[in-house]
Protein backbone atom coordinates (compact mmCIF):
# COMPACT_ATOMS: atom_id res chain seq x y z
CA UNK A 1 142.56 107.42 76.57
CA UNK A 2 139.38 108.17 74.73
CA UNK A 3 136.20 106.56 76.41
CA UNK A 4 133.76 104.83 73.94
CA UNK A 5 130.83 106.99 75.66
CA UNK A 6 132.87 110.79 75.42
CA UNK A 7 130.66 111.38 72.20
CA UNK A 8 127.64 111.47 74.20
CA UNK A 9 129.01 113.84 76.68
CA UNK A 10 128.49 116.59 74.81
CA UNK A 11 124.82 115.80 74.62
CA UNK A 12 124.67 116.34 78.85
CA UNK A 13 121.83 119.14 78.61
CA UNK A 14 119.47 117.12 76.03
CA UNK A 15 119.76 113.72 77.98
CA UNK A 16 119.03 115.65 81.24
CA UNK A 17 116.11 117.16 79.92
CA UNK A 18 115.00 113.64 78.34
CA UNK A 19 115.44 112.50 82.21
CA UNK A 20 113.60 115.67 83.21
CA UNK A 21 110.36 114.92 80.35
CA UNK A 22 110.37 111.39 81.66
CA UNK A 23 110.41 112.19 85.42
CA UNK A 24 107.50 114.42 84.59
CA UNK A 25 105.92 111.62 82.77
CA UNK A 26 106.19 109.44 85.61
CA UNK A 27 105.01 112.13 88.18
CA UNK A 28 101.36 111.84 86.61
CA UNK A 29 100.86 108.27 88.45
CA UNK A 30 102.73 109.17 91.54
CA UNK A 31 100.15 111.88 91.89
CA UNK A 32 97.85 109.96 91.23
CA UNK A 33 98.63 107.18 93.62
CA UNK A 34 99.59 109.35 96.09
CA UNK A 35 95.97 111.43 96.04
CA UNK A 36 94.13 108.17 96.81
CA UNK A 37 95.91 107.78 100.07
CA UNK A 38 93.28 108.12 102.85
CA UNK A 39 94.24 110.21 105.77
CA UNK A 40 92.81 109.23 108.91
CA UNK A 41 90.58 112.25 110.63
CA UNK A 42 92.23 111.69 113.88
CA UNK A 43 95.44 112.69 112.21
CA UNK A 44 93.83 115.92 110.26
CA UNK A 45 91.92 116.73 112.87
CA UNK A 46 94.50 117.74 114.88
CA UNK A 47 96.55 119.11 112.49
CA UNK A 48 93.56 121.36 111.29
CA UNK A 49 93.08 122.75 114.50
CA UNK A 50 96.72 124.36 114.02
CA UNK A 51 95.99 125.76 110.61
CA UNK A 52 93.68 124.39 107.81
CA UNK A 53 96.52 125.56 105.00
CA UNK A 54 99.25 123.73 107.35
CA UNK A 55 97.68 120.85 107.67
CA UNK A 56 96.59 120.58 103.56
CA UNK A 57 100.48 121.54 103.18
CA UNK A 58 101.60 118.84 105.57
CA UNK A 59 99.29 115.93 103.99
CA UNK A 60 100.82 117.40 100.29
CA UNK A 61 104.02 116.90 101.45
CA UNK A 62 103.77 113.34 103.21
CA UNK A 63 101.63 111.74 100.42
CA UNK A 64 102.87 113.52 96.67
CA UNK A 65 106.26 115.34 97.96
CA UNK A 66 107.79 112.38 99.91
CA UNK A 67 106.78 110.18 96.94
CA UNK A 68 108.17 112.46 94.37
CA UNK A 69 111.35 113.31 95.90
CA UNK A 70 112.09 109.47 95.83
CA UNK A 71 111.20 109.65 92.12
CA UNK A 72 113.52 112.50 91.60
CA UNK A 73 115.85 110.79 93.32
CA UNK A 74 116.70 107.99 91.42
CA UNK A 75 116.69 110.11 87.98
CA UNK A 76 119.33 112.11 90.03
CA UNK A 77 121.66 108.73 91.07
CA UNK A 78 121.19 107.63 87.15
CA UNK A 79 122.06 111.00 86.10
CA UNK A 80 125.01 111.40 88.66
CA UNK A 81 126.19 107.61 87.94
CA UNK A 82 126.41 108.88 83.88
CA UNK A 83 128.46 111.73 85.04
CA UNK A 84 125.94 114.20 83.12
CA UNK A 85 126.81 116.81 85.55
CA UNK A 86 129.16 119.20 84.19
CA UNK A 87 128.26 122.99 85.53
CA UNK A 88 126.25 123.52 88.97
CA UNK A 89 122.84 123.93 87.31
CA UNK A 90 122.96 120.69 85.43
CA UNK A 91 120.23 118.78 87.98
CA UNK A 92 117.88 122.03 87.58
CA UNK A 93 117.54 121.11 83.97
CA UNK A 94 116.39 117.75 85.26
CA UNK A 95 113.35 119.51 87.20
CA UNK A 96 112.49 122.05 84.79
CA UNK A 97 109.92 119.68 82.68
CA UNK A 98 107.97 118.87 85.99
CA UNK A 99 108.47 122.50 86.72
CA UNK A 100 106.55 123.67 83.53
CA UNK A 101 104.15 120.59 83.31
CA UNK A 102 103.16 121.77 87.12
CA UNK A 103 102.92 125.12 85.92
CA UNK A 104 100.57 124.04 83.19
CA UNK A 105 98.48 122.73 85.32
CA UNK A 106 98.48 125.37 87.99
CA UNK A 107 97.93 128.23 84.98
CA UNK A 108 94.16 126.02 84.59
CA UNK A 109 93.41 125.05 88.24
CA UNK A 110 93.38 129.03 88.94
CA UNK A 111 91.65 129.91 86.11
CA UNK A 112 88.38 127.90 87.17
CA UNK A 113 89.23 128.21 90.65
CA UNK A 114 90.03 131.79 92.33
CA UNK A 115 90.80 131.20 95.51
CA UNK A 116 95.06 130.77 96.91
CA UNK A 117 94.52 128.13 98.85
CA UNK A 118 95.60 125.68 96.58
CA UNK A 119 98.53 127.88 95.46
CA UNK A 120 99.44 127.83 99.44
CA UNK A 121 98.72 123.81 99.59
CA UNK A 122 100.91 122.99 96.91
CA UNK A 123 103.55 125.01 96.92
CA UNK A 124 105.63 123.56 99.61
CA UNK A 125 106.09 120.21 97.60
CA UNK A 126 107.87 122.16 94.99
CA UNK A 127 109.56 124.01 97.15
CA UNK A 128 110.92 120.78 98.82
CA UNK A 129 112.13 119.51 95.58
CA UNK A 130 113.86 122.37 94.53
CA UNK A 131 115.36 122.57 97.12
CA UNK A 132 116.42 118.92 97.50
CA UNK A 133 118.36 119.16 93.68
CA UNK A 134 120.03 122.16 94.91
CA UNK A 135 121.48 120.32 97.93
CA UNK A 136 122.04 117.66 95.61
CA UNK A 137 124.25 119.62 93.08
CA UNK A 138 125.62 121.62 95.75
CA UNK A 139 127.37 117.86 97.22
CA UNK A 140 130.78 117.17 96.24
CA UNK A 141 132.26 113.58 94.29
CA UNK A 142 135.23 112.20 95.82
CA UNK A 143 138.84 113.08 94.10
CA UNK A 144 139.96 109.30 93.79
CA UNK A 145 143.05 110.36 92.11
């Protein structure tokens, strides 16, 4: 029995990449959203006193990575719910336009600015969402049959 929407199968990598260009899309506001959230000082304060670059990392991840990954998430159940998936590094192509447009911007943050503590800062909210689309394609659909 030949489903009406088998033709567009075989387009799995370009619609997860047209996911992927519009998650990146939508990431801009997120970010931005997410930057304007004020952090009370009692709250860095004592996070700072651990470790400046922990605490920056730990604010990172609770106002853009947290944010994000519930972004990414839902282009992962609409990708998942269209079956796109068809080899184990399907969802990767899904990340891979945030991946580049974050690279972009990382390539001309460092040029102006020298110094690895934003590299250290930011990198753990990447990390986190690679790492979350690798559990992701890593989980198992039920056999119903």
């Amino acid at each position: 029995m030949n489903k009406p929407w088998n033709g567009i199968m075989k387009y799995n990598v370009l619609l997860l990449f047209i996911f992927g260009c519009l998650f990146a899309y939508l990431s801009i506001p997120v970010i931005g959203y997410g930057s304007a959230i004020a952090i009370p000082t009692e709250v860095l304060s004592a996070l700072y006193d651990l470790s400046p670059n922990f605490a920056l990392s730990m604010v990172d991840i609770v106002t853009l990575g947290l944010p994000l990954l519930a972004l990414l998430l839902v282009f992962l159940l609409i990708s998942k719910s269209l079956y796109l998936r068809d080899k184990a590094y399907s969802y990767f192509i899904l990340l891979t336009p945030f991946l580049a447009l974050h690279l972009y911007f990382a390539v001309n943050s460092f040029s102006a600015n020298i110094d690895n503590t934003t590299l250290l800062t930011s990198l753990p909210k990447y990390v986190l969402l690679v790492l979350f689309v690798a559990l992701f394609s890593t989980h198992k659909k039920p056999n119903f049959s």
